[in-house]
C-alpha atoms as a PDB file:
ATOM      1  CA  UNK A   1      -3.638 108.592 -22.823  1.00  0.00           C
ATOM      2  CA  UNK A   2      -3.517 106.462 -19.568  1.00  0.00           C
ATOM      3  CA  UNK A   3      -0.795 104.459 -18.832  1.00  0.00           C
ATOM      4  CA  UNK A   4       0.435 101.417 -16.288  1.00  0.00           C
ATOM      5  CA  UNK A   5       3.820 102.156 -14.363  1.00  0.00           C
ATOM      6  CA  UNK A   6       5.982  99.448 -13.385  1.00  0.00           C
ATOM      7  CA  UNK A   7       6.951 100.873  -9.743  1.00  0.00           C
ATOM      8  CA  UNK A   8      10.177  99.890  -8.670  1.00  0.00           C
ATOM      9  CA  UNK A   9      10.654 100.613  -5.176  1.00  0.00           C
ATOM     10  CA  UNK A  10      14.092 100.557  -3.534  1.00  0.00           C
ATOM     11  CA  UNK A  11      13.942  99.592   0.187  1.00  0.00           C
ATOM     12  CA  UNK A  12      17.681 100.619   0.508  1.00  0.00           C
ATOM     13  CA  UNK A  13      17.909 104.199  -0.448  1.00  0.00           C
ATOM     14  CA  UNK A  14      17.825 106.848   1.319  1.00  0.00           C
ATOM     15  CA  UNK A  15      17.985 108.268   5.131  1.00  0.00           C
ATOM     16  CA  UNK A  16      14.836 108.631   7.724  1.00  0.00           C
ATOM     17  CA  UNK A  17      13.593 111.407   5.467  1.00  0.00           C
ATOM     18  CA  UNK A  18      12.413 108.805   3.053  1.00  0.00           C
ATOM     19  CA  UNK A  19      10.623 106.745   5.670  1.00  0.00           C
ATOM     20  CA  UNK A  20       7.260 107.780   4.492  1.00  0.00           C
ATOM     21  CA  UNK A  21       8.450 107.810   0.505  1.00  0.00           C
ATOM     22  CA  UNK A  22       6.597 104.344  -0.184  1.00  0.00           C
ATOM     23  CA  UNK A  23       3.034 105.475   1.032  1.00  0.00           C
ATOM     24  CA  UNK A  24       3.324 109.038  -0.638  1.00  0.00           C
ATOM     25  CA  UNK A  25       4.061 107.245  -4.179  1.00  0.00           C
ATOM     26  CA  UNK A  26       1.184 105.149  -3.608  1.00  0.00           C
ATOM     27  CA  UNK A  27      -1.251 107.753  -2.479  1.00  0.00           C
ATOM     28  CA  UNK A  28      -0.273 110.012  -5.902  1.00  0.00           C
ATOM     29  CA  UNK A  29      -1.096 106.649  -8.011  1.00  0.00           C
ATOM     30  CA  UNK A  30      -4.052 106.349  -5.780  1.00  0.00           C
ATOM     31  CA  UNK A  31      -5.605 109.649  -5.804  1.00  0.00           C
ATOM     32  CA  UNK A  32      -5.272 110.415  -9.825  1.00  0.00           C
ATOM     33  CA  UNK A  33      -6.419 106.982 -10.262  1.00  0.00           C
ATOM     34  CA  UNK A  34      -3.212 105.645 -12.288  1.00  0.00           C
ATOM     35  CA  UNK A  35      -3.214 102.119 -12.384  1.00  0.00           C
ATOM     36  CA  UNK A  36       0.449 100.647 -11.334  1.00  0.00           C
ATOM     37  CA  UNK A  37       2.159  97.264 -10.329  1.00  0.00           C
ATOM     38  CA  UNK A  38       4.682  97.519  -7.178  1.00  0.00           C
ATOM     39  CA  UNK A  39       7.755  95.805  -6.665  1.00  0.00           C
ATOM     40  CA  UNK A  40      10.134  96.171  -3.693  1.00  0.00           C
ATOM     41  CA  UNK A  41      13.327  95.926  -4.288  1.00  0.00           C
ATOM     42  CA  UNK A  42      16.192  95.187  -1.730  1.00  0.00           C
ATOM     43  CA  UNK A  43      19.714  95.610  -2.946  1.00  0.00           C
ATOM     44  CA  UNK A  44      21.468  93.913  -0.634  1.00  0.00           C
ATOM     45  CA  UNK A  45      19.765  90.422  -0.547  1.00  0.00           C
ATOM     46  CA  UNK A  46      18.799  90.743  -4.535  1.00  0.00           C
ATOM     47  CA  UNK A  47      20.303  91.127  -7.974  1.00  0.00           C
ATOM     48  CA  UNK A  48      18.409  93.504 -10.171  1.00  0.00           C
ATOM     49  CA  UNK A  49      17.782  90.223 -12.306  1.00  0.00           C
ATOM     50  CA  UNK A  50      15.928  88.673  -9.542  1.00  0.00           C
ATOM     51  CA  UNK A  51      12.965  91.228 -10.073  1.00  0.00           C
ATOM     52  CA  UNK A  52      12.186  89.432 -13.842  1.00  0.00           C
ATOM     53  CA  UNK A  53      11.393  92.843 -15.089  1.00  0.00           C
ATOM     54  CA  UNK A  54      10.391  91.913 -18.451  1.00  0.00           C
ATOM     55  CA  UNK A  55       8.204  88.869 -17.015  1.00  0.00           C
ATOM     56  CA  UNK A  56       6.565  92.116 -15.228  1.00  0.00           C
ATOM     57  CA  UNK A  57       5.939  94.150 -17.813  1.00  0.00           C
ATOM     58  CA  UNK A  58       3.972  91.050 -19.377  1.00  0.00           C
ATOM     59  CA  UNK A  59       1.950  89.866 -16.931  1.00  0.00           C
ATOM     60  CA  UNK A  60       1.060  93.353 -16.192  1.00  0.00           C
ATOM     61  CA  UNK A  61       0.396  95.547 -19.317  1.00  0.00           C
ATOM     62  CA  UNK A  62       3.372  98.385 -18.045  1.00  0.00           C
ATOM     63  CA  UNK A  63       4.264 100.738 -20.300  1.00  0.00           C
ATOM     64  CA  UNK A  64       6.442 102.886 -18.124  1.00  0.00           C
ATOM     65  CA  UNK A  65       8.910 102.338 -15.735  1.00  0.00           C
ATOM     66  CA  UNK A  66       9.208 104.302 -12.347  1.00  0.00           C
ATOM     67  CA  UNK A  67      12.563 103.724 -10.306  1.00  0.00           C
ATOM     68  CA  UNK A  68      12.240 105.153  -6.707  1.00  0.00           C
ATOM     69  CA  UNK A  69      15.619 105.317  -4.736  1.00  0.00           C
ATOM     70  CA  UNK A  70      19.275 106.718  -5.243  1.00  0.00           C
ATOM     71  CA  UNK A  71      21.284 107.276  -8.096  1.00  0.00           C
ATOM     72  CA  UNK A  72      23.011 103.754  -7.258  1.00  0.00           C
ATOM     73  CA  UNK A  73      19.409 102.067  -7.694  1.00  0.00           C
ATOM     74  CA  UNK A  74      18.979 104.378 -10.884  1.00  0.00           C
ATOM     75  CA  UNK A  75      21.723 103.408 -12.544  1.00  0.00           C
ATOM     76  CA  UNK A  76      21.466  99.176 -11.652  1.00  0.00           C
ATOM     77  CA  UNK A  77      18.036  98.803 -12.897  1.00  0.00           C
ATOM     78  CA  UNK A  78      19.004 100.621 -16.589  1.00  0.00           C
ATOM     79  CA  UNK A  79      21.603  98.623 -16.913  1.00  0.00           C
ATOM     80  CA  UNK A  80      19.396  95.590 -16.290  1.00  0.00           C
ATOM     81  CA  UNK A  81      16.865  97.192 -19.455  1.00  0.00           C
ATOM     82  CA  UNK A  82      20.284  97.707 -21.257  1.00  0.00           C
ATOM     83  CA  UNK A  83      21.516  94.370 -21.374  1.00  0.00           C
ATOM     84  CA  UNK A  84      17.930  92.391 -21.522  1.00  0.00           C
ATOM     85  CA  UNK A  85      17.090  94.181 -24.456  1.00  0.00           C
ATOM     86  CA  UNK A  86      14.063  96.270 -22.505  1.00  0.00           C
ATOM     87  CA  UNK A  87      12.506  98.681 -24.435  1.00  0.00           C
ATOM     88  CA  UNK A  88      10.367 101.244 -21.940  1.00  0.00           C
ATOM     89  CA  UNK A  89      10.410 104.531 -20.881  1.00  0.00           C
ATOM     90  CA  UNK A  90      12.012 105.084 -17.575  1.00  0.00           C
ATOM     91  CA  UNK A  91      10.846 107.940 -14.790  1.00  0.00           C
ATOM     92  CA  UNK A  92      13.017 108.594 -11.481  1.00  0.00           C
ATOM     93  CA  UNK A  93      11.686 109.698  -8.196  1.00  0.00           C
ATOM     94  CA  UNK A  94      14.698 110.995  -6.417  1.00  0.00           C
ATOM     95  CA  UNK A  95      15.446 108.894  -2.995  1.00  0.00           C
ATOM     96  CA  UNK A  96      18.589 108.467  -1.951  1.00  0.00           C
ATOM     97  CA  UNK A  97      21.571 110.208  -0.166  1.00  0.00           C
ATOM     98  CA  UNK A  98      22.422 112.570  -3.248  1.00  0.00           C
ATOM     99  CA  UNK A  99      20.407 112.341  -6.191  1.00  0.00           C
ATOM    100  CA  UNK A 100      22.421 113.579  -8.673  1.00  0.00           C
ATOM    101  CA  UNK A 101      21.000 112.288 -11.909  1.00  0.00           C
ATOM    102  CA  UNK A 102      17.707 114.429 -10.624  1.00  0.00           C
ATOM    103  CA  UNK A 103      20.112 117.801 -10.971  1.00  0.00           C
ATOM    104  CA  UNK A 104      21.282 116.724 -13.848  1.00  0.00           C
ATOM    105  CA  UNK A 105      17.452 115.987 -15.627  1.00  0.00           C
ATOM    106  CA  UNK A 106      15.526 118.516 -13.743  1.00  0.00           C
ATOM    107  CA  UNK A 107      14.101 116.327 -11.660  1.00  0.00           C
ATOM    108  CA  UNK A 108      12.063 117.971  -8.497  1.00  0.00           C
ATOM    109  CA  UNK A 109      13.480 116.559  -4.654  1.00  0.00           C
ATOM    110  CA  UNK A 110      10.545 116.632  -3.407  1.00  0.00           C
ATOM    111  CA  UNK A 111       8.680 113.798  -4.120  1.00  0.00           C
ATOM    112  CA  UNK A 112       5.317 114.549  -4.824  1.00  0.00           C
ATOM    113  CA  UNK A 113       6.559 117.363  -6.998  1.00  0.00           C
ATOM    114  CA  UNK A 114       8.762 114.449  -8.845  1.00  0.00           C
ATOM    115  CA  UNK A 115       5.513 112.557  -9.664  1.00  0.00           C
ATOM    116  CA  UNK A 116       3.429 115.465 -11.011  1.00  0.00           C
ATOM    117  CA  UNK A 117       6.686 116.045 -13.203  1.00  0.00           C
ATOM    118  CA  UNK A 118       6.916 112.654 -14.223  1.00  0.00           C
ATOM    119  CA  UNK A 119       3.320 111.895 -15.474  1.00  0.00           C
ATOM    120  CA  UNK A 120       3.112 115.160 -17.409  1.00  0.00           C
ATOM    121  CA  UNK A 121       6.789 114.427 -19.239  1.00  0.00           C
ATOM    122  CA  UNK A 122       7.437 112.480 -22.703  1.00  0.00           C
ATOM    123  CA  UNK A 123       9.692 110.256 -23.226  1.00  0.00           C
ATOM    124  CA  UNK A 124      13.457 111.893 -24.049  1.00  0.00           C
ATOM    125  CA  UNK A 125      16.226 109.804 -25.883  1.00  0.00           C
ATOM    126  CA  UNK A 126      19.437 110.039 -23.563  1.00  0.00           C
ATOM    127  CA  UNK A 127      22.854 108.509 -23.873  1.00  0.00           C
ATOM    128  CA  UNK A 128      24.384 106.279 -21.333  1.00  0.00           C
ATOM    129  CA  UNK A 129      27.971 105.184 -20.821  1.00  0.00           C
ATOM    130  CA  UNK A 130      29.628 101.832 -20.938  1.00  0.00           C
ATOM    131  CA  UNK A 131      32.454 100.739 -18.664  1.00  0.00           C
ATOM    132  CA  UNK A 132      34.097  97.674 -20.528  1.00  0.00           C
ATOM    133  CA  UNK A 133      30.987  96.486 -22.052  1.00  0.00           C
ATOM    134  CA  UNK A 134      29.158  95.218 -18.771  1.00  0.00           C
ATOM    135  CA  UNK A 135      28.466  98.403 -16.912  1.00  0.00           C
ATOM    136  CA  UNK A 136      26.489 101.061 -17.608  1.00  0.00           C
ATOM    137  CA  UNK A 137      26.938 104.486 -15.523  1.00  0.00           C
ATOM    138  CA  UNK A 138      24.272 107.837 -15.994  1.00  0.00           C
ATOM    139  CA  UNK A 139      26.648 110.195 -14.512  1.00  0.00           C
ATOM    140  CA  UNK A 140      30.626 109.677 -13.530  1.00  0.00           C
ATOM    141  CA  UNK A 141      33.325 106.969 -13.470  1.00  0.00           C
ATOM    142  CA  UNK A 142      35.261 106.998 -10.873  1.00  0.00           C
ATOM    143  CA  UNK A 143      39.022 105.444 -10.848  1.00  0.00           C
ATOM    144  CA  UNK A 144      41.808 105.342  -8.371  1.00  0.00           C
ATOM    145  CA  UNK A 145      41.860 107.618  -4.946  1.00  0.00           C
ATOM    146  CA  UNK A 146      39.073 109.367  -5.461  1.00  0.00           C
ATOM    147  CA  UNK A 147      37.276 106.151  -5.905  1.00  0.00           C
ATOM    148  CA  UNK A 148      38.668 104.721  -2.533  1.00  0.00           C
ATOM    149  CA  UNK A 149      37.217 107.735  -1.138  1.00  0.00           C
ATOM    150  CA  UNK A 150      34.071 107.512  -2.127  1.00  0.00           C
ATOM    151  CA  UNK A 151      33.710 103.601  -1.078  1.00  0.00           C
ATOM    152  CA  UNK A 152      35.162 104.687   2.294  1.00  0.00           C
ATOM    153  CA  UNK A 153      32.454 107.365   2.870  1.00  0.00           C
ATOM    154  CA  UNK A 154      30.385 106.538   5.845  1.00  0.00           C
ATOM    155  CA  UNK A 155      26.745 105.248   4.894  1.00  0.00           C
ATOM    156  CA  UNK A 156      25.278 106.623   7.330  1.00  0.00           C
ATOM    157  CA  UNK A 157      26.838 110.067   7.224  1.00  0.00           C
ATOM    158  CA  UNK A 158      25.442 109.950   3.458  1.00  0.00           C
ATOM    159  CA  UNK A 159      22.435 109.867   4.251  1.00  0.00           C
ATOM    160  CA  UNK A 160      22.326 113.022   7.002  1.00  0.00           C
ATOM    161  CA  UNK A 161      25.217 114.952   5.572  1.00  0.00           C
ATOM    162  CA  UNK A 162      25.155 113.764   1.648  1.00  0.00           C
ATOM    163  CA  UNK A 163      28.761 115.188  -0.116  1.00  0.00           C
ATOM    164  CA  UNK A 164      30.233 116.668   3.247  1.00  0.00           C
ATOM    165  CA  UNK A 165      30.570 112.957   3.937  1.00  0.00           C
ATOM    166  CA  UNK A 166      33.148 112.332   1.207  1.00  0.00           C
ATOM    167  CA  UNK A 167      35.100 115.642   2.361  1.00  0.00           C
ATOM    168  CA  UNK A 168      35.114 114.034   5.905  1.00  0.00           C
ATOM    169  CA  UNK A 169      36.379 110.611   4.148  1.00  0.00           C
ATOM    170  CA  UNK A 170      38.651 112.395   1.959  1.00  0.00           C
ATOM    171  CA  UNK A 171      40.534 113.781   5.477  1.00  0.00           C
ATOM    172  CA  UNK A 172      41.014 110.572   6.718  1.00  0.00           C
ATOM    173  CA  UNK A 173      42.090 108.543   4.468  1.00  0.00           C
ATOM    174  CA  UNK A 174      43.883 110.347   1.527  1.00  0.00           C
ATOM    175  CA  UNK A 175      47.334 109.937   3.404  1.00  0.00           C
ATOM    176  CA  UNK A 176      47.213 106.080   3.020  1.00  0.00           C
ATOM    177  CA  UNK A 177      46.885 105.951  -0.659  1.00  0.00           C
ATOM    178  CA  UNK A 178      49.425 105.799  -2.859  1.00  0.00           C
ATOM    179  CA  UNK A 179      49.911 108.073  -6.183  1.00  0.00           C
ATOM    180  CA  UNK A 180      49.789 105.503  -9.246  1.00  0.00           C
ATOM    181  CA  UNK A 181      51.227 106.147 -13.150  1.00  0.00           C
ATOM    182  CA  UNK A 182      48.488 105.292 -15.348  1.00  0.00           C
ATOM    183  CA  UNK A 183      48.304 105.425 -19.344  1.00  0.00           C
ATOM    184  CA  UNK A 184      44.967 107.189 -20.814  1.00  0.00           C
ATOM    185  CA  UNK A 185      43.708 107.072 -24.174  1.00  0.00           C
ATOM    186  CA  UNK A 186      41.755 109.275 -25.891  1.00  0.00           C
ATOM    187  CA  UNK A 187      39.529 108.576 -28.883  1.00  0.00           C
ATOM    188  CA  UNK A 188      42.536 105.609 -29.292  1.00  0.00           C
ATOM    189  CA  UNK A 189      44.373 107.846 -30.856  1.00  0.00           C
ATOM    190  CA  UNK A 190      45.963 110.463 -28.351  1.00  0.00           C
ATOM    191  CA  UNK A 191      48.189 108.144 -26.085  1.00  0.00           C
ATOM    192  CA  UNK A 192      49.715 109.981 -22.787  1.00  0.00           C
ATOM    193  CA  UNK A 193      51.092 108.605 -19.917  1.00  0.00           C
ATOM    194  CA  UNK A 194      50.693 110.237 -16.423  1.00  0.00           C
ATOM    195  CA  UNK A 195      51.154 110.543 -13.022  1.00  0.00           C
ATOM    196  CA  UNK A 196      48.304 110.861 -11.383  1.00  0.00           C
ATOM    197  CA  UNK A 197      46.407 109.418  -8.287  1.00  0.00           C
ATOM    198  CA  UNK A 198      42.937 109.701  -9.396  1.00  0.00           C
ATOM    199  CA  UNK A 199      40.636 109.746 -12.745  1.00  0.00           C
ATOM    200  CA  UNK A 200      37.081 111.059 -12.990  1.00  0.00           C
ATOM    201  CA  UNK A 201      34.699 110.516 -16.131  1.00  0.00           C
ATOM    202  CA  UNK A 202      31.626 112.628 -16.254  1.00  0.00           C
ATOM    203  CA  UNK A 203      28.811 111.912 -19.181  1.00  0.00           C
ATOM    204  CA  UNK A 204      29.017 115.125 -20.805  1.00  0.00           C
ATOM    205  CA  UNK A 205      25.223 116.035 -19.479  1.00  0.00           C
ATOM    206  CA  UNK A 206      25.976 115.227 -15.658  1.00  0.00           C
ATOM    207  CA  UNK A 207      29.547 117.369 -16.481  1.00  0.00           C
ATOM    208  CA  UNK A 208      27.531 120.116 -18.056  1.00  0.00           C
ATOM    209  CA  UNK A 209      25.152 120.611 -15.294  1.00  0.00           C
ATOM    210  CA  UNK A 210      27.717 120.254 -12.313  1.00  0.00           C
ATOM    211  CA  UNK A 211      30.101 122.090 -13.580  1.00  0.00           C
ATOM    212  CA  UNK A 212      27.920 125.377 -15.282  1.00  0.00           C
ATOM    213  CA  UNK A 213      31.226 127.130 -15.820  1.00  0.00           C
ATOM    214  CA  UNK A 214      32.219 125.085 -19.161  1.00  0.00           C
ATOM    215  CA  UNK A 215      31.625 125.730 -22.543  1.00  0.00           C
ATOM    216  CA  UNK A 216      28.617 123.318 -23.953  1.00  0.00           C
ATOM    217  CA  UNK A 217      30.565 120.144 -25.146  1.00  0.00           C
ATOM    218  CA  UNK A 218      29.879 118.046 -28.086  1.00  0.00           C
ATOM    219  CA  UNK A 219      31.516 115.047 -27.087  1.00  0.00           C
ATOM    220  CA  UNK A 220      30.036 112.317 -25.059  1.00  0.00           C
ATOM    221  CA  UNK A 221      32.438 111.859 -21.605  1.00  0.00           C
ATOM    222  CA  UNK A 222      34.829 114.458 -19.831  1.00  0.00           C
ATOM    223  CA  UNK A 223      37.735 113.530 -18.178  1.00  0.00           C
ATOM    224  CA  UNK A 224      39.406 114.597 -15.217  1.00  0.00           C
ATOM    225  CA  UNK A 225      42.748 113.575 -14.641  1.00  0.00           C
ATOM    226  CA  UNK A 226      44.208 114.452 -11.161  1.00  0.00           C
ATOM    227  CA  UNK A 227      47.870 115.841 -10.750  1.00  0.00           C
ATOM    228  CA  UNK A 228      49.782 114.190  -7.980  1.00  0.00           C
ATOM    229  CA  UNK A 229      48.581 116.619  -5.181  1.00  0.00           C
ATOM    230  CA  UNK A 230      48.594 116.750  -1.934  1.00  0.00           C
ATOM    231  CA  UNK A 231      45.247 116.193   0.692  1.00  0.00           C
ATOM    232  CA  UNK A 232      44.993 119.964   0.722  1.00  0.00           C
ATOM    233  CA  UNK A 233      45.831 120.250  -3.073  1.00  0.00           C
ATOM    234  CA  UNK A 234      43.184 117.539  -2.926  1.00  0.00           C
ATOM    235  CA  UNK A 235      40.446 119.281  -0.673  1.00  0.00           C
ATOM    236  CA  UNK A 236      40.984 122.031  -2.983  1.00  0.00           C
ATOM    237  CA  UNK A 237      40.218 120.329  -5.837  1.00  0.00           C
ATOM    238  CA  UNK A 238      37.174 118.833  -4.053  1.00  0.00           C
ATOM    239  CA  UNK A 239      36.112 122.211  -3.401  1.00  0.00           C
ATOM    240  CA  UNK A 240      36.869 123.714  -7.172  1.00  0.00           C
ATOM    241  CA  UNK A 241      34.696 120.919  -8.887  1.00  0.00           C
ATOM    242  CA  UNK A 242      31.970 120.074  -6.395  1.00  0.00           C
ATOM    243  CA  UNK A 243      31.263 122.960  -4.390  1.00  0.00           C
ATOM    244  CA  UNK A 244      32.542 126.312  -6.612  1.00  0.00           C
ATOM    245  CA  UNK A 245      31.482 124.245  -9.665  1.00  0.00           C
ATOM    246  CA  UNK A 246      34.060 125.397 -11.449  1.00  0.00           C
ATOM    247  CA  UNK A 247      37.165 123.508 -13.977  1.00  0.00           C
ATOM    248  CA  UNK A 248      40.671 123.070 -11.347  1.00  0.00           C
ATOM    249  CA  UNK A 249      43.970 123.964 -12.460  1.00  0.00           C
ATOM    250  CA  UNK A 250      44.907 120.674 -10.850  1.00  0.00           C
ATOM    251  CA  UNK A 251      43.280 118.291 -13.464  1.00  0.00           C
ATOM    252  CA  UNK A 252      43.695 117.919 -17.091  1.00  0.00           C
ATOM    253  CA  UNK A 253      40.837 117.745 -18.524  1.00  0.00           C
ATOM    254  CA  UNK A 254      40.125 115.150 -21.928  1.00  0.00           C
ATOM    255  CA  UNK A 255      36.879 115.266 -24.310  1.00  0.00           C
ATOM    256  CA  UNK A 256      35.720 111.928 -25.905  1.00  0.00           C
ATOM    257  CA  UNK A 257      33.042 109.650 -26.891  1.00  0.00           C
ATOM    258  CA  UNK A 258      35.500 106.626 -26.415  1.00  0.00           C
ATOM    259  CA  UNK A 259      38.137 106.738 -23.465  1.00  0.00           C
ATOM    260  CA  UNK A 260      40.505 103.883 -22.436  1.00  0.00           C
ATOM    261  CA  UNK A 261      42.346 103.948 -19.265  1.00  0.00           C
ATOM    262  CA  UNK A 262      45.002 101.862 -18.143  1.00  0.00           C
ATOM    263  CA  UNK A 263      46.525 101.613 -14.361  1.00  0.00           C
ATOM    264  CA  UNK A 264      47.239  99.667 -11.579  1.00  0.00           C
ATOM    265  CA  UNK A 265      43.537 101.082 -10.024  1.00  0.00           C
ATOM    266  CA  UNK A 266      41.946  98.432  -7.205  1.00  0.00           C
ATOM    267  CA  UNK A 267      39.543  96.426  -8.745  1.00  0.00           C
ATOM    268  CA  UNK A 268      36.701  98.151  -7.056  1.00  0.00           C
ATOM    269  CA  UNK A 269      35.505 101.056  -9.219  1.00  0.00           C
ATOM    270  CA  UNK A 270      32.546 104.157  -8.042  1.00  0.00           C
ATOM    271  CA  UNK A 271      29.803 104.216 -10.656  1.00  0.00           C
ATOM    272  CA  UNK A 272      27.308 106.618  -9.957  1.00  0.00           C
ATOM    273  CA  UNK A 273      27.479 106.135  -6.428  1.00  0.00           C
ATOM    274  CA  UNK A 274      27.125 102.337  -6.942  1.00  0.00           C
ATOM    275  CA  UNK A 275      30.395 100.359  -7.210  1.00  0.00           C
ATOM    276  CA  UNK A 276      31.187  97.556  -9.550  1.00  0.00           C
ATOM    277  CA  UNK A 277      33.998  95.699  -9.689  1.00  0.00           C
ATOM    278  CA  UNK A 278      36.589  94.303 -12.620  1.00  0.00           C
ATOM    279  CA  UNK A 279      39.211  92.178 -12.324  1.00  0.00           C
ATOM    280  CA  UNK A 280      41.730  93.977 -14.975  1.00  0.00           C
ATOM    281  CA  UNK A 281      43.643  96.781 -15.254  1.00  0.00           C
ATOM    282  CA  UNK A 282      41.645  98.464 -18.969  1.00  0.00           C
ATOM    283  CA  UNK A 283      39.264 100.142 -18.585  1.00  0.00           C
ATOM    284  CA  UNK A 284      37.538 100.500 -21.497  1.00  0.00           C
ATOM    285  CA  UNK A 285      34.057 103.561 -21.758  1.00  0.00           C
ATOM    286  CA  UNK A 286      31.656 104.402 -24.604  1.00  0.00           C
ATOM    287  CA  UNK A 287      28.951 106.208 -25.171  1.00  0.00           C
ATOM    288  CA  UNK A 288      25.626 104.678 -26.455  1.00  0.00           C
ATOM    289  CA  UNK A 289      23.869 107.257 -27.688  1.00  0.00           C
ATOM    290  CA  UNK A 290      20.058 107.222 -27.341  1.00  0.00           C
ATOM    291  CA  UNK A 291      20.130 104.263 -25.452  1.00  0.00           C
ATOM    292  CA  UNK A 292      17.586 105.006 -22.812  1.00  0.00           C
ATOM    293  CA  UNK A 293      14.162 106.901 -23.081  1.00  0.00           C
ATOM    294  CA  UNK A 294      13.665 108.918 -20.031  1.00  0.00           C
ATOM    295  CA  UNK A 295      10.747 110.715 -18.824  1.00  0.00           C
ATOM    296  CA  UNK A 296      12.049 114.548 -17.983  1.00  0.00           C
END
């Protein structure tokens, strides 16, 4: 069965390893003779609205969906399908600084390896996660210092260095921020207040596949909350989850398809390596099961 892929290309994403990237997705569509509409797609001087996606699909007979950039791009265009009501199955072609959701599906790095994948694969029902009803995140939430961290990280160290770049932003900047007391909720039932400086949500697929160690969960987010540490209590923490892969001491960890959080976080908030923010201090997530069919 042939079908037409709605390209969307991000012009963004990515380091000078990418610069090529746009002519090798064309040459694949080329070559196997897949017929395809492209649209470029520059997040800093447009809105993921501004590309009229379902207008797009219309006018052009698309059936699929093709995202090409970072996790950041990933997760602004789904959340565009969410909310519009789009109904199409989505394919990622890894290109930007980490790629995560591409470790978490299975996704081939290398790009033409990506594309073979993606034609060959059926659609898969996935969840997604929703962070007070507007925005949708693939893989982690990310509240308080670990958040300012991650906004702090150097763009263009990202791109050359990917995670080392938070470690190096992590050095220099944990000393200026504060520990907070939040309140977390779990399944609105559990209510426990903490002290804590920092709060990470993983969608229990991203959670399963980044940190190999746990058990399988059957719950829909993970929690991390962070004990009032130190920067080397935090380094090591850094260093437990990302690196050794493994569950720190230093965290409590919370299971849940619905998770409220309540602190005195910035308004700025990391979402899959994208940031959003909310002018409030709930936080409220869900999982939406099924919500997104993805080619993997």
């Amino acid at each position: 069965m042939s079908y037409h892929y709605l390209i969307i290309y991000s012009v963004t994403s990515g380091g000078k390893k990418f610069l090529n990237q746009e002519q090798m997705v064309r040459d694949f569509f080329k070559k196997n003779n897949i017929p395809y509409t492209w649209l470029h797609f520059n997040r800093r001087e447009q809105s993921p609205a501004d590309l009229q996606i379902a207008s797009r699909i219309s006018q052009s007979g698309a059936t699929r969906l093709v995202v090409v950039g970072g996790d950041g791009t990933l997760r602004a265009i789904v959340e565009e399908l969410y909310h519009r009501n789009i109904s199409i199955p989505v394919g990622f072609i890894p290109g930007g600084s980490a790629n995560v959701y591409a470790l978490v599906r299975r996704i081939p790095l290398m790009t033409t390896n990506a594309l073979e994948h993606m034609v060959r694969a059926d659609p898969r029902s996935v969840p997604i996660a929703l962070l007070n009803d507007r925005h949708v995140f693939l893989i982690s939430a990310c509240f308080g210092r670990l958040a300012e961290i991650a906004l702090r990280a150097d763009i263009h160290g990202k791109k050359h260095i990917g995670f080392f770049a938070y470690v190096i932003a992590a050095v220099r900047y944990s000393f200026s921020f504060p520990h907070q007391s939040i309140t977390y909720i779990c399944d609105d039932k559990e209510c426990c207040e903490v002290k804590t400086h920092s709060v990470l949500v993983f969608l229990s697929d991203a959670s399963r596949t980044l940190i190999p160690e746990h058990d399988p969960f059957t719950k829909g987010m993970q929690a991390y909350v962070f004990h009032n540490v130190t920067i080397v209590g935090l380094l090591r923490v850094f260093c437990e989850l990302y690196i050794l892969r493994r569950r720190s001491a230093r965290t409590t960890h919370l299971s849940s398809n619905v998770m409220n959080i309540r602190g005195a976080f910035r308004k700025q908030i990391h979402l899959d390596g994208d940031v959003v923010e909310e002018e409030t201090e709930e936080f409220r997530m869900k999982v939406v099961e099924n919500a997104l069919q993805f080619l993997c």
